[in-house]
C-alpha atoms as a PDB file:
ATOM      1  CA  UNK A   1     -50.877  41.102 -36.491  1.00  0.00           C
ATOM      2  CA  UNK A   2     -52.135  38.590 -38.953  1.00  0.00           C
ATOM      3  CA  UNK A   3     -54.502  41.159 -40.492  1.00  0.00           C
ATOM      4  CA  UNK A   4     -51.570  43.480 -40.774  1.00  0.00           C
ATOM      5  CA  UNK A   5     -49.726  41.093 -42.542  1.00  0.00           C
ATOM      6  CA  UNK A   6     -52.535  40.255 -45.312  1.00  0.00           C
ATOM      7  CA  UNK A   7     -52.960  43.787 -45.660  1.00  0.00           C
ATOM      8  CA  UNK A   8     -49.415  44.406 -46.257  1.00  0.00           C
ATOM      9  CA  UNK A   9     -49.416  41.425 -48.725  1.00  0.00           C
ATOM     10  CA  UNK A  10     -51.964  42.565 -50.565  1.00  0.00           C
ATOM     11  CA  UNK A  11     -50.280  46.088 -50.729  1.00  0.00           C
ATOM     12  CA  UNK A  12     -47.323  44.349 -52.084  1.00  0.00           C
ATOM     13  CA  UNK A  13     -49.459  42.873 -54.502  1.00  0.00           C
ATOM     14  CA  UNK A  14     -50.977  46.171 -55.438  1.00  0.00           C
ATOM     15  CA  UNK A  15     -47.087  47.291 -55.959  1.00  0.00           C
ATOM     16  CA  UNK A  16     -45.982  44.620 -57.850  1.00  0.00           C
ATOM     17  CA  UNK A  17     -48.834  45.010 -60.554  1.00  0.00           C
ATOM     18  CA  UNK A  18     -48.651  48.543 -61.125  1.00  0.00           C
ATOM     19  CA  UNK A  19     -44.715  47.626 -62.265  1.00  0.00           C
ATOM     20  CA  UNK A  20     -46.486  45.891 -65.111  1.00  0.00           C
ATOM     21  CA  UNK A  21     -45.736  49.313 -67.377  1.00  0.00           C
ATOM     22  CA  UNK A  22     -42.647  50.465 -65.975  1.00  0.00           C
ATOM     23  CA  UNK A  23     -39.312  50.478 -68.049  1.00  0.00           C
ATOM     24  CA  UNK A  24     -37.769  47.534 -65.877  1.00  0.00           C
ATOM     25  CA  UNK A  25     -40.456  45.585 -64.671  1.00  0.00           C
ATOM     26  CA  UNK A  26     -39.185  42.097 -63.929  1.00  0.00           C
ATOM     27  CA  UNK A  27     -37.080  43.090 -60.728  1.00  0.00           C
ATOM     28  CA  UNK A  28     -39.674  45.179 -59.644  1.00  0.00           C
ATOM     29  CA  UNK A  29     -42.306  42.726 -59.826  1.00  0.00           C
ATOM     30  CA  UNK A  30     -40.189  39.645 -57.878  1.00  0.00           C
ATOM     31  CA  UNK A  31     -39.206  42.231 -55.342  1.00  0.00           C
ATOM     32  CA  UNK A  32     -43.151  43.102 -54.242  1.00  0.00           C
ATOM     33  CA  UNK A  33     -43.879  39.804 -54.935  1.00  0.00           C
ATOM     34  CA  UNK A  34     -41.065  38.312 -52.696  1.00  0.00           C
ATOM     35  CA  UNK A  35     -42.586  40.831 -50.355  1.00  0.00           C
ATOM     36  CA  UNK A  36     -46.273  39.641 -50.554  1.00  0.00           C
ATOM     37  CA  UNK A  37     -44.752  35.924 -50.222  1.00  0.00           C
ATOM     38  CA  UNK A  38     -43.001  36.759 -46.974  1.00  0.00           C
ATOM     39  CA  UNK A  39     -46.198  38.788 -45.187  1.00  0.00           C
ATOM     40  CA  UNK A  40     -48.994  36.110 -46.068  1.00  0.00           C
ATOM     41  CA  UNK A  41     -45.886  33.397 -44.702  1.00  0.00           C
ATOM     42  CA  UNK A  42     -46.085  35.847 -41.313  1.00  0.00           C
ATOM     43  CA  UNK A  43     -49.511  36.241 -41.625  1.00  0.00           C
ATOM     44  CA  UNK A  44     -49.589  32.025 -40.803  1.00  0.00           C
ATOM     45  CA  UNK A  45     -47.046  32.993 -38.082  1.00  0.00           C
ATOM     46  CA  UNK A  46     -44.237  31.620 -40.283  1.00  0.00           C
ATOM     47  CA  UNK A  47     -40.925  33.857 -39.986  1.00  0.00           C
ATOM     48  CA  UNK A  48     -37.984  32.606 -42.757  1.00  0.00           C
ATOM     49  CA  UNK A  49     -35.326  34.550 -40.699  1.00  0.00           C
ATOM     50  CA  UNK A  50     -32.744  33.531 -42.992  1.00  0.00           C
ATOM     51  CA  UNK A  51     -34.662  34.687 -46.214  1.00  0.00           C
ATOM     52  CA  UNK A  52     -35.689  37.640 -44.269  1.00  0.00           C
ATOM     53  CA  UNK A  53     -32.071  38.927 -43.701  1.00  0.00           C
ATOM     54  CA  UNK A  54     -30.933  38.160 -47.468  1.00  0.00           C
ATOM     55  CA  UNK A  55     -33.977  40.217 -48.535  1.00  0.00           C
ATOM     56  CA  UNK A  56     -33.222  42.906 -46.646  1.00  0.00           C
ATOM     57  CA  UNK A  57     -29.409  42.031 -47.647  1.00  0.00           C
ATOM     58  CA  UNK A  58     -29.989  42.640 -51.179  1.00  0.00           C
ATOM     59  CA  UNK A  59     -32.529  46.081 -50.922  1.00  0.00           C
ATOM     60  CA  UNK A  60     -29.886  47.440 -48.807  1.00  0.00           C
ATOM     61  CA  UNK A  61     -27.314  47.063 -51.497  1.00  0.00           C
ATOM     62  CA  UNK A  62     -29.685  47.309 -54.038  1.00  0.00           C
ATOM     63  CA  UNK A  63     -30.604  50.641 -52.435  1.00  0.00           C
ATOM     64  CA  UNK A  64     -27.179  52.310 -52.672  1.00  0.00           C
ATOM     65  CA  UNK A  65     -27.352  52.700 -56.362  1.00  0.00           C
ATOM     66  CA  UNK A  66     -29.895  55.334 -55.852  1.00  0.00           C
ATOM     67  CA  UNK A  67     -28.702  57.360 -52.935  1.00  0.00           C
ATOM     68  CA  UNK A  68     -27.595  59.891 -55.630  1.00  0.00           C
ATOM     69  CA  UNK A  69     -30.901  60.605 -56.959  1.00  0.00           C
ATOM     70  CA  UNK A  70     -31.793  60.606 -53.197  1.00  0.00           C
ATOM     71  CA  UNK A  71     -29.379  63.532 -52.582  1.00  0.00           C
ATOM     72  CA  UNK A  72     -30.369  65.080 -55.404  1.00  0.00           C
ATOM     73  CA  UNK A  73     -34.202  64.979 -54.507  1.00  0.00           C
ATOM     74  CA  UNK A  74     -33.096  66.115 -50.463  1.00  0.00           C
ATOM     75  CA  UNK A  75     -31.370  69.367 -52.285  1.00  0.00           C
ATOM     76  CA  UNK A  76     -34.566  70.338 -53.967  1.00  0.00           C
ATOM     77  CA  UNK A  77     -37.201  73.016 -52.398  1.00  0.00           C
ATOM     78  CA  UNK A  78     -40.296  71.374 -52.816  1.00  0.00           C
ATOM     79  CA  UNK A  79     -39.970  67.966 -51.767  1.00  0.00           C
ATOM     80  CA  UNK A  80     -43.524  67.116 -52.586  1.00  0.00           C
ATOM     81  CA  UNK A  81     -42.398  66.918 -56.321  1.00  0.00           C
ATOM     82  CA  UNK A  82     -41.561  63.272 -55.987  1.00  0.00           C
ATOM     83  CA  UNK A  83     -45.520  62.528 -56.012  1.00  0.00           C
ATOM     84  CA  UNK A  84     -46.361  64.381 -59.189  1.00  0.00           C
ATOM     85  CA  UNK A  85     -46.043  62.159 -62.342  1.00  0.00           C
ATOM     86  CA  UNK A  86     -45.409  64.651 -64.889  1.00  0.00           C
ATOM     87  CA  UNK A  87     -42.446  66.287 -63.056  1.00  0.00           C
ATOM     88  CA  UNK A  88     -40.972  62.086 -63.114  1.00  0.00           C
ATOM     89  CA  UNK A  89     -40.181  63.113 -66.770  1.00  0.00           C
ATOM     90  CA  UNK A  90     -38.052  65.995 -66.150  1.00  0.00           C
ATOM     91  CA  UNK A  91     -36.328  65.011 -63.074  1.00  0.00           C
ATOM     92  CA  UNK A  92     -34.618  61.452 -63.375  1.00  0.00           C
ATOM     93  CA  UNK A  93     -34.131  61.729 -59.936  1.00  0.00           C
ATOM     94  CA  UNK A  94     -37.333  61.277 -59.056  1.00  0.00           C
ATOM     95  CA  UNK A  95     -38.094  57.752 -60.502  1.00  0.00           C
ATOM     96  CA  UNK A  96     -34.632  56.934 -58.600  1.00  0.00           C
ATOM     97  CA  UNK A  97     -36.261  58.238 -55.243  1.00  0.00           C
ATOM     98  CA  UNK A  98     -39.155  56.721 -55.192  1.00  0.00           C
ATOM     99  CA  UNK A  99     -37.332  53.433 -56.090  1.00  0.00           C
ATOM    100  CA  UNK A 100     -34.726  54.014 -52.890  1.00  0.00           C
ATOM    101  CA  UNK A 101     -38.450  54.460 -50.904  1.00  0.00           C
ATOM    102  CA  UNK A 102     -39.766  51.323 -51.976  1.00  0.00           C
ATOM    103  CA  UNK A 103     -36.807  49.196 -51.229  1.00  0.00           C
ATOM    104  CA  UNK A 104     -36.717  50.684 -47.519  1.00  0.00           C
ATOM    105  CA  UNK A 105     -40.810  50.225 -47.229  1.00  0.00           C
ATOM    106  CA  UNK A 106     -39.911  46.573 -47.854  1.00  0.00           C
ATOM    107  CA  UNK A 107     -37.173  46.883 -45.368  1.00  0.00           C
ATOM    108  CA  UNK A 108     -39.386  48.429 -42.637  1.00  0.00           C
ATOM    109  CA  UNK A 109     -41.610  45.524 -43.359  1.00  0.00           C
ATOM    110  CA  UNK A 110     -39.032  42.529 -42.921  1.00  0.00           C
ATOM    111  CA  UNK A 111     -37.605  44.455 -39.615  1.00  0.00           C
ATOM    112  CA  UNK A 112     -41.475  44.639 -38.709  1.00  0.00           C
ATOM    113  CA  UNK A 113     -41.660  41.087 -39.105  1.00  0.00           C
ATOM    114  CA  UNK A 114     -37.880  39.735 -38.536  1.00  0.00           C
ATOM    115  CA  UNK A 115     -38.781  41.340 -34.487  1.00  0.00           C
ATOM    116  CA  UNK A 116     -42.105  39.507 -34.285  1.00  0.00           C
ATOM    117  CA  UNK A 117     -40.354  36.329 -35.095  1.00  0.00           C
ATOM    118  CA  UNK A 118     -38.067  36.793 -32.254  1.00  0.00           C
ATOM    119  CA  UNK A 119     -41.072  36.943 -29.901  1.00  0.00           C
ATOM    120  CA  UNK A 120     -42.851  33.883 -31.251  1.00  0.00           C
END
C-alpha cells in the first residue's frame, strides 16, 4: 500500500505541474497538490479523516458545475474525443469533462484511502 500511495503522489504531482499552462491554474494546482499531500501522509500510514471528507466535500460540489459538459460529452458518438487535444478547442465540453474526471480520480483516491484508515 505504501508504494501505491507514493506512486499516486507522485501522479498527483505529475497533474498538478502540467496545470502550469492551463487558463486557471491556481485551483488546479492546490487541488493535485492537496492530493499528493494526502497520499505521501498515507503512504506514512497517516489518514486525516477529517481533511479527507472536506476534500472529497468540496470536489463533490466542485464537481457539479461540470455535469453539463458531462452530459453533453455522454450524448456524443465517439466518446474517445475527450483525449484528443485539438478537438478541446472546438468542444468546450471537453475541457469541462476531463475536469469532472479529475475531481472524481481524486475522489476514488481519498475513498481508497479514507477505507484503509478504517482498518488501521
Amino acid at each position: 500500500m505504501r508504494i501505491l500511495s507514493f506512486t499516486l503522489a507522485v501522479m498527483f504531482v505529475i497533474f498538478a505541474f502540467l496545470q502550469i499552462n492551463d487558463p486557471d491554474p491556481v485551483h488546479w494546482i492546490l487541488i493535485y497538490g492537496a492530493m499528493a499531500v494526502i497520499c505521501i501522509m498515507a503512504g506514512f500510514e497517516y489518514y486525516p479523516k477529517k481533511i479527507m471528507i472536506l476534500l472529497f466535500l468540496i470536489y463533490t460540489g466542485y464537481s457539479i458545475v461540470f455535469i453539463p459538459g458531462v452530459q453533453e460529452w455522454m450524448q456524443q458518438r465517439d466518446k474517445g474525443v475527450i483525449f484528443d487535444d485539438l478537438a478541446k478547442m472546438e468542444h468546450p465540453y471537453i475541457e469541462t469533462s476531463r475536469e469532472f474526471l479529475g475531481l472524481w480520480i481524486c475522489n476514488a483516491v481519498l475513498i481508497l484511502h479514507f477505507i484503509r484508515s478504517r482498518k488501521k
